[in-house]
Protein backbone atom coordinates (compact mmCIF):
# COMPACT_ATOMS: atom_id res chain seq x y z
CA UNK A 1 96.26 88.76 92.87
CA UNK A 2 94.40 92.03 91.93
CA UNK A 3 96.39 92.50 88.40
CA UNK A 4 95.45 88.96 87.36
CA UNK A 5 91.41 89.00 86.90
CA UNK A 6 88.10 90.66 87.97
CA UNK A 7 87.76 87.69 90.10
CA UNK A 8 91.14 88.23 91.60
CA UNK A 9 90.35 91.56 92.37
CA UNK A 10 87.62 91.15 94.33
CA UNK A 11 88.94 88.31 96.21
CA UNK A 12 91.85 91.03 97.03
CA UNK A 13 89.54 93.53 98.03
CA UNK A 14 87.57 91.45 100.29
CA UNK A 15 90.42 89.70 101.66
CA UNK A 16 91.95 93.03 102.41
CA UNK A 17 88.56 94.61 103.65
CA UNK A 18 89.17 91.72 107.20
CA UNK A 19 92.77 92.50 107.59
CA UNK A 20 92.98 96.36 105.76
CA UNK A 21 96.89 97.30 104.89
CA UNK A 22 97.57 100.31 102.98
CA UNK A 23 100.05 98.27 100.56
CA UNK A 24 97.04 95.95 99.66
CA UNK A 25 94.81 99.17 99.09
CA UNK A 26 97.28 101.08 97.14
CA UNK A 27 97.10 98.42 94.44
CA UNK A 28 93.75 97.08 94.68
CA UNK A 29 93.04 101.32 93.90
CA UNK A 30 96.03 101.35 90.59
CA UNK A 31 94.71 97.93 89.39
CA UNK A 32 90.86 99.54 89.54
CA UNK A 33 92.08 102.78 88.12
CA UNK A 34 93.60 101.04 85.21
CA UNK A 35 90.71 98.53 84.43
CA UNK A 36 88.25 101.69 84.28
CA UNK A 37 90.80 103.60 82.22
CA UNK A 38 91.17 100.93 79.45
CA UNK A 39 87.50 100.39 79.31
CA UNK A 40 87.44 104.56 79.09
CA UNK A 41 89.78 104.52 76.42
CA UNK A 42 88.47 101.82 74.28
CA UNK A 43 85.75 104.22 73.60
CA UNK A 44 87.41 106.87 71.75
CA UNK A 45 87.66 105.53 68.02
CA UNK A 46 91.29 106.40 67.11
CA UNK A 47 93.21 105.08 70.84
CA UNK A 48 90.47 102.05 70.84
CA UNK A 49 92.79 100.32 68.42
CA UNK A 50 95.95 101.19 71.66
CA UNK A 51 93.07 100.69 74.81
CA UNK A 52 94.29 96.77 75.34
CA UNK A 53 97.88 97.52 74.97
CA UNK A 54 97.86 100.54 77.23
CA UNK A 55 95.89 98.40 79.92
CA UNK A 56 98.67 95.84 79.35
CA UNK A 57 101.66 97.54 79.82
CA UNK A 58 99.93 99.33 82.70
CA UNK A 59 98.71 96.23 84.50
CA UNK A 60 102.42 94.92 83.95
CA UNK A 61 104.10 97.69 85.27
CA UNK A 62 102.34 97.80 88.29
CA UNK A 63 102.78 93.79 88.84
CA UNK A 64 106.48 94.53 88.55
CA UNK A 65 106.34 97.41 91.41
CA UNK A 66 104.42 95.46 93.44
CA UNK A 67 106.18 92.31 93.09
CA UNK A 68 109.38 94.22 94.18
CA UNK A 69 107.40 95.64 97.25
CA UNK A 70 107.45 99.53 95.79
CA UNK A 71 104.21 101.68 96.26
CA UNK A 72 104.97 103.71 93.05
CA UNK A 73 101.83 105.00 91.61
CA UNK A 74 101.28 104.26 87.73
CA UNK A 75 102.57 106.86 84.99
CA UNK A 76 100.86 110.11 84.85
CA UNK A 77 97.26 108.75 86.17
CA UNK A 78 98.38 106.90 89.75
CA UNK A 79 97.97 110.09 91.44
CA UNK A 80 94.36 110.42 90.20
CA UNK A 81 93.14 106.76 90.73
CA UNK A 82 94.55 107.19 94.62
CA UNK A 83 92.88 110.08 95.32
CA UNK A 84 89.61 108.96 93.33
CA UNK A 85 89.12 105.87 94.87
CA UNK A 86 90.72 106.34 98.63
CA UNK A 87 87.29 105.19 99.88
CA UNK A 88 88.64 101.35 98.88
């Protein structure tokens, strides 16, 4: 629910705020990661053009891990986003 929309991330992070699992967490932490690092790269002129494709491919991959129940962190910046945001 998280990968799909703002909205769907926030219903996810509430919903997981009354009944906390660290599954729910893990993602709701990638999916924020990735949002923030799309907007982040959208910035910079040349990869601005590559920002909504990156966040795509990201968002997807993670869908896919977390559809098949695997906590694997996203590609090269997963470690980051769950030690940035392990407040969440």
């Amino acid at each position: 629910m998280a990968h799909i929309t703002v909205i769907g991330w926030i219903v996810a992070l509430i919903m997981n705020s009354q009944n906390r699992t660290e599954f729910g967490s893990f993602y709701i932490r990638q999916t924020l990661g990735i949002w923030l690092l799309t907007i982040v790269l959208s910035i910079i002129p040349i990869v601005g053009c590559f920002a909504a494709v990156i966040g795509l491919v990201l968002i997807v991959m993670s869908l896919i891990n977390a559809a098949s129940n695997k906590m694997d962190p996203t590609v090269v910046v997963g470690e980051y986003f769950q030690d940035w945001f392990k407040s969440l």
